[in-house]
Protein backbone atom coordinates (compact mmCIF):
# COMPACT_ATOMS: atom_id res chain seq x y z
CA UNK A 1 -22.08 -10.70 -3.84
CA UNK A 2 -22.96 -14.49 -3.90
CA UNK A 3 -20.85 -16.75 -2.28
CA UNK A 4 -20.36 -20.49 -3.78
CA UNK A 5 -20.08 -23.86 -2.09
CA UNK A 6 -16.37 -23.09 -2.07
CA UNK A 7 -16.59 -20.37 -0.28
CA UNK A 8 -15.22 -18.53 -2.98
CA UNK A 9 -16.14 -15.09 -2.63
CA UNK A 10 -15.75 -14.59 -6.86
CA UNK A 11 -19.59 -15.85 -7.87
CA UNK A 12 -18.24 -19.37 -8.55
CA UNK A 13 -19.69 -22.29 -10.51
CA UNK A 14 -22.93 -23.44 -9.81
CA UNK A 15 -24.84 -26.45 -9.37
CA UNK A 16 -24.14 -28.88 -11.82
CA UNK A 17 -21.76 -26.93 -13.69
CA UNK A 18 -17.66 -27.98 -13.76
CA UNK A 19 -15.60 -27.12 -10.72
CA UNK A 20 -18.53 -28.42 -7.84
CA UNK A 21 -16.72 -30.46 -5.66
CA UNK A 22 -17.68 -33.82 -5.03
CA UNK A 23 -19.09 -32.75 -1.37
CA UNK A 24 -21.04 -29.89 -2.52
CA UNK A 25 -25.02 -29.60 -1.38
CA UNK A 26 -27.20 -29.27 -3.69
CA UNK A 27 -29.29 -26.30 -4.03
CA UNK A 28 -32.93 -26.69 -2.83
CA UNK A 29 -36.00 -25.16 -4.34
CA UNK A 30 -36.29 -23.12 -1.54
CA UNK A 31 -32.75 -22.00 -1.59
CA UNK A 32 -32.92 -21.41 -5.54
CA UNK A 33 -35.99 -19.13 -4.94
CA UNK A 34 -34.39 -16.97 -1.37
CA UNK A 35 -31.47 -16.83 -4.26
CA UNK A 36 -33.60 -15.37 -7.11
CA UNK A 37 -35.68 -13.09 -4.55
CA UNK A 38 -32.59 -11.58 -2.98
CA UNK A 39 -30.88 -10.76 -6.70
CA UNK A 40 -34.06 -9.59 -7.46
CA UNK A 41 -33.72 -6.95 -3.71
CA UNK A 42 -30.08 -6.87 -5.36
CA UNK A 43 -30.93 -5.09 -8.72
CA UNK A 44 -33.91 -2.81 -7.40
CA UNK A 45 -31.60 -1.14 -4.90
CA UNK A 46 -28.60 -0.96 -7.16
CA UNK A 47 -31.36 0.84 -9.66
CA UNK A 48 -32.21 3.48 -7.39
CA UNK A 49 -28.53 4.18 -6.14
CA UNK A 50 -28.15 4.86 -9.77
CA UNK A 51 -30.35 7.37 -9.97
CA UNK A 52 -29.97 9.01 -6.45
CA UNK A 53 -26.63 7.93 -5.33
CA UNK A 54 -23.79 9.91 -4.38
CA UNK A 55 -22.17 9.44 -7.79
CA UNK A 56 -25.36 11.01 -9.67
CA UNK A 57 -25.46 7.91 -11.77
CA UNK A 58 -28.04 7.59 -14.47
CA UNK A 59 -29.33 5.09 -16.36
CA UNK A 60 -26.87 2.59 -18.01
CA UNK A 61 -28.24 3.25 -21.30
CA UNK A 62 -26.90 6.62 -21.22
CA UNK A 63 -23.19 6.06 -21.42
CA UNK A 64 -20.48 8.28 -22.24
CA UNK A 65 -18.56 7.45 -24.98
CA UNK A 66 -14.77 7.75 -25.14
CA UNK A 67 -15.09 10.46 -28.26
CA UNK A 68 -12.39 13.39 -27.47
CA UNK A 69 -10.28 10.88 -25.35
CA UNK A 70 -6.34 11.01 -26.74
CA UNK A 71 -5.84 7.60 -28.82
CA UNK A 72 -2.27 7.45 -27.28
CA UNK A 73 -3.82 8.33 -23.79
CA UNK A 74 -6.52 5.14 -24.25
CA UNK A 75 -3.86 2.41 -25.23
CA UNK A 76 -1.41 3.34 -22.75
CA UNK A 77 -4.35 2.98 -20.24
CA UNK A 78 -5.18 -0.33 -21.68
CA UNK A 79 -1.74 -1.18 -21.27
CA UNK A 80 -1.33 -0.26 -17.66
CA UNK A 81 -4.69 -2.04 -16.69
CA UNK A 82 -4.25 -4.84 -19.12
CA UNK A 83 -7.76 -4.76 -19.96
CA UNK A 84 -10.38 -2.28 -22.18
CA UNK A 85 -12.80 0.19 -21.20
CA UNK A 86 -16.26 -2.27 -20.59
CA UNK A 87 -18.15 -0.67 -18.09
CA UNK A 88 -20.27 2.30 -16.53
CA UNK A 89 -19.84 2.65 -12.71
CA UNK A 90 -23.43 0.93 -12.43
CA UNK A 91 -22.57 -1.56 -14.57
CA UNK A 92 -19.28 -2.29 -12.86
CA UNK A 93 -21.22 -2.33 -8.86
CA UNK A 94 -23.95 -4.72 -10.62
CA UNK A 95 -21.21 -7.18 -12.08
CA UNK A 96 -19.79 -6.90 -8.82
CA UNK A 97 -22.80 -7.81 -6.88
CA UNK A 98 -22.62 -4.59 -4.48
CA UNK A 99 -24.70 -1.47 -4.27
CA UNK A 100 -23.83 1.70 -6.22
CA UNK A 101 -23.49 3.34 -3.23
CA UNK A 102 -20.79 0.96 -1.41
CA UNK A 103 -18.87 1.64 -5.03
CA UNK A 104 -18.58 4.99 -4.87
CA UNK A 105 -17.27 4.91 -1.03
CA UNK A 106 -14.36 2.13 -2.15
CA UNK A 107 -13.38 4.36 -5.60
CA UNK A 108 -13.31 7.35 -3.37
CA UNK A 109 -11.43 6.13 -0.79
CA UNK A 110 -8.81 4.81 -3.18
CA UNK A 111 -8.46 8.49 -4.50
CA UNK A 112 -10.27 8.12 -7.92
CA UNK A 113 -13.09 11.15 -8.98
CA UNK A 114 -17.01 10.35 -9.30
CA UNK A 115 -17.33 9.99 -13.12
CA UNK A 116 -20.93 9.92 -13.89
CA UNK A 117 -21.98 6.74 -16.21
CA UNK A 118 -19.12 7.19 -18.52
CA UNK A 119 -17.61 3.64 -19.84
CA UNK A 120 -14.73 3.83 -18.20
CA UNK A 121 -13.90 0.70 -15.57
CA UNK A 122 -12.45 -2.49 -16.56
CA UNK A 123 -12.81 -6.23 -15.74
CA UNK A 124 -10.27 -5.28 -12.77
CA UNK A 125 -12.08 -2.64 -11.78
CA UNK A 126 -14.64 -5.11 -11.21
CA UNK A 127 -12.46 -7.91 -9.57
CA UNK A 128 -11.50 -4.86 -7.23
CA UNK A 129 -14.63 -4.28 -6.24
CA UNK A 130 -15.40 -7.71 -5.67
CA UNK A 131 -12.99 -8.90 -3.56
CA UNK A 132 -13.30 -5.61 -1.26
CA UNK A 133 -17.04 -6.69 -0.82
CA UNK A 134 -16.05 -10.37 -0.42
CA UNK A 135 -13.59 -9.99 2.84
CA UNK A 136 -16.99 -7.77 3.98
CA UNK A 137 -19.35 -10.68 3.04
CA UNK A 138 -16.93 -13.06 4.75
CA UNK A 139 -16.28 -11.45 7.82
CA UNK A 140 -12.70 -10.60 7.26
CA UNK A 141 -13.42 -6.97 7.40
CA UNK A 142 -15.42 -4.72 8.70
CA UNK A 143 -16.88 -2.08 6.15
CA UNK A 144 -15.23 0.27 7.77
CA UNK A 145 -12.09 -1.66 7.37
CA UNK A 146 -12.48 -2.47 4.29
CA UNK A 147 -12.66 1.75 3.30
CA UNK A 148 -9.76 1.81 5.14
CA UNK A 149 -7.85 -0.75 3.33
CA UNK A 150 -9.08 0.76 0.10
CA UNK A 151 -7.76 4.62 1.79
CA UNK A 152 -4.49 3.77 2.50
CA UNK A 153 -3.43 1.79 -0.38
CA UNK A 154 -4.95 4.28 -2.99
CA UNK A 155 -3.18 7.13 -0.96
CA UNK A 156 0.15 5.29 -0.75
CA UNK A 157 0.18 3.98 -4.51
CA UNK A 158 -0.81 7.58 -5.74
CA UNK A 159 2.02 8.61 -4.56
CA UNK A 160 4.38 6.39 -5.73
CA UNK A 161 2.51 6.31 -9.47
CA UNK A 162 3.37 10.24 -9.47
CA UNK A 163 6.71 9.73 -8.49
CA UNK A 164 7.51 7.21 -10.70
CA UNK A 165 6.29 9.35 -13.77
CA UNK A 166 8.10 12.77 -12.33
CA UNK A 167 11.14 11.38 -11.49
CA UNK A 168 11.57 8.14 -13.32
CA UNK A 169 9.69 8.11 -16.51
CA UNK A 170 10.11 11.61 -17.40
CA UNK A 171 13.52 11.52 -17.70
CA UNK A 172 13.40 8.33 -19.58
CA UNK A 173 11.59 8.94 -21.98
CA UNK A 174 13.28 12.11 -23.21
CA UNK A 175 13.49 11.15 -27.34
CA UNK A 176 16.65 9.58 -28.05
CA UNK A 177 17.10 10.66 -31.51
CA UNK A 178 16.04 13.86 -33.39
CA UNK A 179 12.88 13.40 -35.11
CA UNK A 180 11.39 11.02 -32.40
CA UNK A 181 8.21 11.93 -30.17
CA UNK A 182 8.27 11.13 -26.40
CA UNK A 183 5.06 9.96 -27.35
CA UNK A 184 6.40 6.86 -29.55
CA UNK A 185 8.57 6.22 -26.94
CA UNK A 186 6.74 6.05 -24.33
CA UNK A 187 4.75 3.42 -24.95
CA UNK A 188 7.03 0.35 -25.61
CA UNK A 189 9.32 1.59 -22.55
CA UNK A 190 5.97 1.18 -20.20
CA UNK A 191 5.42 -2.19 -22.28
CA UNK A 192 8.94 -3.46 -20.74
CA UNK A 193 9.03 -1.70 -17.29
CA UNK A 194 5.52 -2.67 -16.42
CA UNK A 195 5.56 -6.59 -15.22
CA UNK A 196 9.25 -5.89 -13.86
CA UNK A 197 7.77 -2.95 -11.24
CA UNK A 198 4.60 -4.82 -10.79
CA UNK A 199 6.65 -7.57 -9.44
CA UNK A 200 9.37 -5.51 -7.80
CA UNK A 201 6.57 -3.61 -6.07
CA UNK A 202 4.82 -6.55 -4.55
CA UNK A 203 8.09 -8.18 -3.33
CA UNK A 204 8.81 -4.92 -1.45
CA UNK A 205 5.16 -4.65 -0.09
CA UNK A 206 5.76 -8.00 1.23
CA UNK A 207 8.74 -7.54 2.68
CA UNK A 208 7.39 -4.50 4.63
CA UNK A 209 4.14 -6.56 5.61
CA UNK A 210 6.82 -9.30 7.44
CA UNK A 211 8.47 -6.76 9.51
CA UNK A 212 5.22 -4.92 10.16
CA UNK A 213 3.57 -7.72 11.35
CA UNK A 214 6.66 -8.75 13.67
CA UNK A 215 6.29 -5.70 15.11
CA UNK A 216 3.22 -6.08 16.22
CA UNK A 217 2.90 -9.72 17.24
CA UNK A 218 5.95 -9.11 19.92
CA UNK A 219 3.55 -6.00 21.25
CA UNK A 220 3.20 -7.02 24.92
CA UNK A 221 -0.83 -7.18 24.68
CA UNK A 222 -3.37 -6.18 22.48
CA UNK A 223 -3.84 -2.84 23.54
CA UNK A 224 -0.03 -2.08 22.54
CA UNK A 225 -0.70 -3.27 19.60
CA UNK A 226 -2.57 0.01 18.55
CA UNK A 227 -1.53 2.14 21.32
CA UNK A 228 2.41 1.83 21.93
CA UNK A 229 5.02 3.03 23.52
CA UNK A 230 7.87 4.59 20.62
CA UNK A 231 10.55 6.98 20.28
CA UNK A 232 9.28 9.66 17.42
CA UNK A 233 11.87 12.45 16.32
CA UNK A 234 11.05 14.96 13.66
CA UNK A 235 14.13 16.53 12.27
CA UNK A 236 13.61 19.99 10.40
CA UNK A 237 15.88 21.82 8.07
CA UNK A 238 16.26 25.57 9.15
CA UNK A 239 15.45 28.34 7.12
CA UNK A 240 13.91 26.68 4.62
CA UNK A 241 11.12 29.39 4.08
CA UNK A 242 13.83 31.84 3.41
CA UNK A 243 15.81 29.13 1.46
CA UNK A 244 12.34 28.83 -1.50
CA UNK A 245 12.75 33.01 -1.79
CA UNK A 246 16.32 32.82 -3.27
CA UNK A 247 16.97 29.31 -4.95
CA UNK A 248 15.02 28.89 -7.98
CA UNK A 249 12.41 25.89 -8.06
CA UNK A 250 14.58 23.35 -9.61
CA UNK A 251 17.67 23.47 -7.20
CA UNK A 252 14.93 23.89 -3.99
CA UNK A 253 13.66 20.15 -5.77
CA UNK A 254 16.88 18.53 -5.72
CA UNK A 255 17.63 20.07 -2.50
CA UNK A 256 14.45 18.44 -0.65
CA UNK A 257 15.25 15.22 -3.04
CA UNK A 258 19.02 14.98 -1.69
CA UNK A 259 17.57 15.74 1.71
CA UNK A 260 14.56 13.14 1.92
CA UNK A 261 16.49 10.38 0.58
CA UNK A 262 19.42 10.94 3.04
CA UNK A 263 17.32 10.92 5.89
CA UNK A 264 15.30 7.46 4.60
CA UNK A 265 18.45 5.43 4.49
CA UNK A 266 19.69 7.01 7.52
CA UNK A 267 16.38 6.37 9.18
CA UNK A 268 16.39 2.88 7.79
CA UNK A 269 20.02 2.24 7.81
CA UNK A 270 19.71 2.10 11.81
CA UNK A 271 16.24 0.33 12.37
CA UNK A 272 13.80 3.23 12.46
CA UNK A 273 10.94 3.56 10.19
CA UNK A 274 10.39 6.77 8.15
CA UNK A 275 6.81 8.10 8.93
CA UNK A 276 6.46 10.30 6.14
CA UNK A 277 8.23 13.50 4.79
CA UNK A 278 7.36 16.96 4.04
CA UNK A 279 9.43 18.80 2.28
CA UNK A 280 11.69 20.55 4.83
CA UNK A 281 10.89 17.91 7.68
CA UNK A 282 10.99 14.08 7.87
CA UNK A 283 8.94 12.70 10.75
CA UNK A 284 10.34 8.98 11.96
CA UNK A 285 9.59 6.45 14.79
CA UNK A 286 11.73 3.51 16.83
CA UNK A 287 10.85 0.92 19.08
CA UNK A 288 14.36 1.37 21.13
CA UNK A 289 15.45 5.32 22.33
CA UNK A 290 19.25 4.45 21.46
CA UNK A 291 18.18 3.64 17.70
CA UNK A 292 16.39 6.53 17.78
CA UNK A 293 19.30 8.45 19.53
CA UNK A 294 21.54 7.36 16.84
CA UNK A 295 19.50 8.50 14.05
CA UNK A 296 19.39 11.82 15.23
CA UNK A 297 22.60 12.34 15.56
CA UNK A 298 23.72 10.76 12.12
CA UNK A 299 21.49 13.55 10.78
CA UNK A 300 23.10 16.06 12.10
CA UNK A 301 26.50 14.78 11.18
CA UNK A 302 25.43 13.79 7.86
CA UNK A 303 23.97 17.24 7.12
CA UNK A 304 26.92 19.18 8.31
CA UNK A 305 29.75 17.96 6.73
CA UNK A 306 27.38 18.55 3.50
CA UNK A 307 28.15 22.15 2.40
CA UNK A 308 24.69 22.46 -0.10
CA UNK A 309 22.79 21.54 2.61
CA UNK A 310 21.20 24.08 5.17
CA UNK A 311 21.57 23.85 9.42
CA UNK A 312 19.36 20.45 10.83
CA UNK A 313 17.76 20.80 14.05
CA UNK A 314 15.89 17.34 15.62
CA UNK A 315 13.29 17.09 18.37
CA UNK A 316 12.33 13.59 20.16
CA UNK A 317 10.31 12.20 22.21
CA UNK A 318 9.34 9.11 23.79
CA UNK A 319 5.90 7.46 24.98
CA UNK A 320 2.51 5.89 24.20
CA UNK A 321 1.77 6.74 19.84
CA UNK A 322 -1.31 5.79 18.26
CA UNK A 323 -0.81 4.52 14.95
CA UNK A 324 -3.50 4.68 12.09
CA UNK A 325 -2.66 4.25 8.30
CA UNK A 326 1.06 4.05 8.24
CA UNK A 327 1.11 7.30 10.45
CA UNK A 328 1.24 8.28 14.29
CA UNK A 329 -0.58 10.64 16.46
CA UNK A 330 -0.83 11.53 19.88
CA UNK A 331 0.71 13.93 22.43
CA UNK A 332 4.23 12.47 22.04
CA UNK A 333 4.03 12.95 18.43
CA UNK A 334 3.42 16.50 19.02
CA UNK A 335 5.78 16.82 21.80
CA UNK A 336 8.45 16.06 19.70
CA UNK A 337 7.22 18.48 16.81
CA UNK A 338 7.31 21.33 19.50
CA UNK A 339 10.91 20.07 20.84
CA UNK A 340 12.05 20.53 17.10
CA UNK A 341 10.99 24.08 16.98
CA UNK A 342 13.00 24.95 19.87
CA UNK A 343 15.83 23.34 19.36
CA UNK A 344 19.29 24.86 18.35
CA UNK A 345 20.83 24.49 15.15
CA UNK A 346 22.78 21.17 14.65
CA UNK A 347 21.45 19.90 17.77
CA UNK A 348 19.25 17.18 19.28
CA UNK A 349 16.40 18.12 22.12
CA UNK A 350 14.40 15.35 23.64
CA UNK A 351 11.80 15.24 26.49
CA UNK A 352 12.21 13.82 30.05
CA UNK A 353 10.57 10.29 29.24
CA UNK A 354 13.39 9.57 26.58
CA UNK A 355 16.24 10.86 28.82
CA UNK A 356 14.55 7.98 31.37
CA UNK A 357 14.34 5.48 28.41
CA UNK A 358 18.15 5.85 27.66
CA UNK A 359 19.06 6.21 31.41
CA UNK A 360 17.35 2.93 32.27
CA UNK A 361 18.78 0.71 29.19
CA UNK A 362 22.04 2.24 29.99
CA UNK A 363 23.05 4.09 26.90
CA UNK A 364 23.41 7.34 28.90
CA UNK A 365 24.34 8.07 32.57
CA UNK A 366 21.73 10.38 34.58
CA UNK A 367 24.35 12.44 34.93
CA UNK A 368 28.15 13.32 34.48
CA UNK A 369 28.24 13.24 38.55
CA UNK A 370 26.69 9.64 37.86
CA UNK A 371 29.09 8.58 35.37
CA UNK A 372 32.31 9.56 37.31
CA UNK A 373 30.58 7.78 40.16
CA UNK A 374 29.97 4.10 38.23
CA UNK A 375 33.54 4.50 36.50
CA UNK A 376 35.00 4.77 40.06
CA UNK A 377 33.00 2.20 41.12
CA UNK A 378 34.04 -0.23 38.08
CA UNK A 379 37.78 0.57 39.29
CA UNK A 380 38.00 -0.44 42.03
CA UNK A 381 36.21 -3.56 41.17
CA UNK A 382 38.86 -4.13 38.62
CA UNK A 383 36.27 -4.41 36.11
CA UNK A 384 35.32 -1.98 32.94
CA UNK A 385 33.48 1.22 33.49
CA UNK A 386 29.92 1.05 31.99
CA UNK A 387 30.20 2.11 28.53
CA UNK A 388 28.12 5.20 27.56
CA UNK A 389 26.89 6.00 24.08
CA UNK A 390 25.51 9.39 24.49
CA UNK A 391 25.24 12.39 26.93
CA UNK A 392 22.04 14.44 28.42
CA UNK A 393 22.44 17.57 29.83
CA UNK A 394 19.56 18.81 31.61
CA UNK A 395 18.10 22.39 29.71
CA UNK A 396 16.28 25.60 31.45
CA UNK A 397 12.20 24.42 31.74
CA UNK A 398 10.76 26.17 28.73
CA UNK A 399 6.65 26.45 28.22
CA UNK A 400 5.49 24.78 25.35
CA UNK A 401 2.37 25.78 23.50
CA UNK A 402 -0.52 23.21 24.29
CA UNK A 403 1.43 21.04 26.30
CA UNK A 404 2.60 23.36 29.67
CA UNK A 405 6.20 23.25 31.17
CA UNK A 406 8.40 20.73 29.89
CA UNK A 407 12.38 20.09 30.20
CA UNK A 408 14.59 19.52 27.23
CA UNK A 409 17.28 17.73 27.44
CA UNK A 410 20.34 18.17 24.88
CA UNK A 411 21.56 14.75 23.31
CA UNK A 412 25.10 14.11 22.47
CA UNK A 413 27.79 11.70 21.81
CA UNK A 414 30.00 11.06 24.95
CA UNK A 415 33.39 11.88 23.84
């Protein structure tokens, strides 16, 4: 990609056409010839990652055309995009000004298939690829980071695009009178829903970018930053397995459905952050143990006083997480996972390091011994006793599979 005066990363205006500044330098002879030489480098190698790259791209001239694709299918797609079917995949990395071959990592990262030399990208799809390439060119990001980027945000909005059209569109565009295709419905109802999401999605990604990046700017340094120190709890619906043999596939939907969304306002309700979900099991994180506490135990309230729902059991733990692409890893992630396995219906296990966390910001005693003790204390003083949110009591030392002798600790409300 060529970079203007600007230091627009978009292939600007050039010299002597409207839009230079009044600062601008002037191109040199010299400059205007290292220009033409490196486009020249530019297209040769673009060329040959058409013919050998990854994609097995072939010559432009032997596009696809769009014969056999629905009609319906097309201008719905030109709809969504907001722009027509233009360009091959070579043509597209050319117009970008990157190689064929840094293409095909970005589209693949973002989750979309290697489609040969068919005319099938858009002016966006070029933009796209050009302002990937541009944070590269500038610096922003490394390549590496830059795949990221493009991983995570195809991953996340694939997700969301097939929810949207399971759960949302499908039942919206059932034909409202007799006669009518979902077909000619469709397509105005995505004509009015369109700029509304689009903007309704972009508020919430920014509003999740503000908290995000308070998070991490109060990290204490910049190895916390990646590497910190969080309260992760997993909580697991029992007998789930047995649950998909007798309910048919429609109620075991809208039982997961009922059970995911309870836990993500519960989760966010309180201050955690929901991690991600899978099926039968949510996976969430906190900064603070009692937040973290308190989620737990809403779930287990929340899910027994709900007579469709089955037993909850939640496992937590508390230490250094790595975090990578929205998601967490690291023994204390997997701590917590095995804590959920063992722990008893309707009940909350957690590990040693949390019962410390919540001893030491006072939101449980060490123990009852510990508690009578600062309430007598308090007494005499003629002040309050300290007041207790929840009670730990100590469990039997159990092995855990990959990660030795550890001892749970059961979590309740103090009475």
């Amino acid at each position: 990609m060529t970079v203007d005066d600007t230091g627009s990363g978009t292939g600007g205006p050039t010299s002597g056409e409207p839009g230079r500044t009044a600062g601008s330098t002037a191109d040199t002879s010299a400059a205007r010839t290292d220009r033409a030489e490196a486009h020249a480098r530019l297209e040769e190698r673009d060329r040959v990652d058409a013919q050998d790259g990854p994609t097995g791209a072939q010559d432009p001239a032997d596009e696809q055309d769009d014969s056999g694709q629905d009609p319906l299918a097309l201008r719905l797609e030109q709809l969504i995009l907001g722009a027509e079917r233009r360009y091959t995949p070579f043509q597209a990395a050319r117009s970008a000004g990157v190689s064929m071959e840094l293409a095909s990592r970005f589209w693949r990262a973002m989750g979309f298939a290697d489609i040969g030399q068919a005319k099938a990208l858009t002016e966006a799809d070029v933009l796209a690829l050009r302002r990937l390439a541009g944070l590269v060119e500038a610096g922003l990001l490394s390549e590496a980071m830059a795949v990221q980027v493009a991983r995570s945000t195809g991953q996340t909005t694939a997700r969301l695009a097939e929810w949207q059209i399971d759960s949302f569109l499908e039942g919206l565009t059932e034909p409202p009178e007799p006669g009518m295709t979902r077909t000619e419905v469709t397509y105005p109802l995505i004509e009015l829903l369109l700029p509304e999401l689009e903007e309704f999605l972009v508020y919430v990604w920014r509003r999740q970018l503000a908290a995000a990046t308070g998070r991490v700017v109060q990290a204490a340094d910049d190895e916390e930053m990646v590497d910190r120190r969080l309260a992760v709890g997993f909580a697991d619906l029992v007998g789930f397995t047995r649950l998909t043999r007798r309910m048919e596939e429609e109620e075991l939907g809208e039982l997961v459905e009922a059970f995911e969304t309870t836990a993500a306002d519960l989760v966010a309700a309180h201050g955690g952050r929901l991690i991600k979900t899978l099926g039968d099991e949510v996976l969430y994180a906190a900064d603070d143990a009692g937040v973290a506490a308190e989620i737990a135990l809403r779930l287990i309230e929340t899910m027994a006083n709900d007579n469709t729902m089955p037993e909850l059991r939640v496992g937590i733990a508390f230490g250094t997480v790595t975090t990578r692409m929205g998601d967490v890893f690291g023994t204390t992630v997997n701590l917590a996972s095995r804590l959920t396995s063992i722990a008893p219906k309707d009940a909350v296990l957690v590990d040693g390091a949390f019962a410390e966390e919540l001893t030491r910001t006072g939101d449980a005693p060490a123990s009852e011994a510990d508690a009578a003790e600062a309430a007598a204390a308090a007494e005499k003083e003629g002040e309050d006793p300290p007041a207790y949110r929840f009670a730990l009591q100590p469990m039997w030392q159990r092995a855990v599979r990959g990660l030795g002798v550890v001892e749970p600790w059961l979590l309740s409300r103090r009475s």
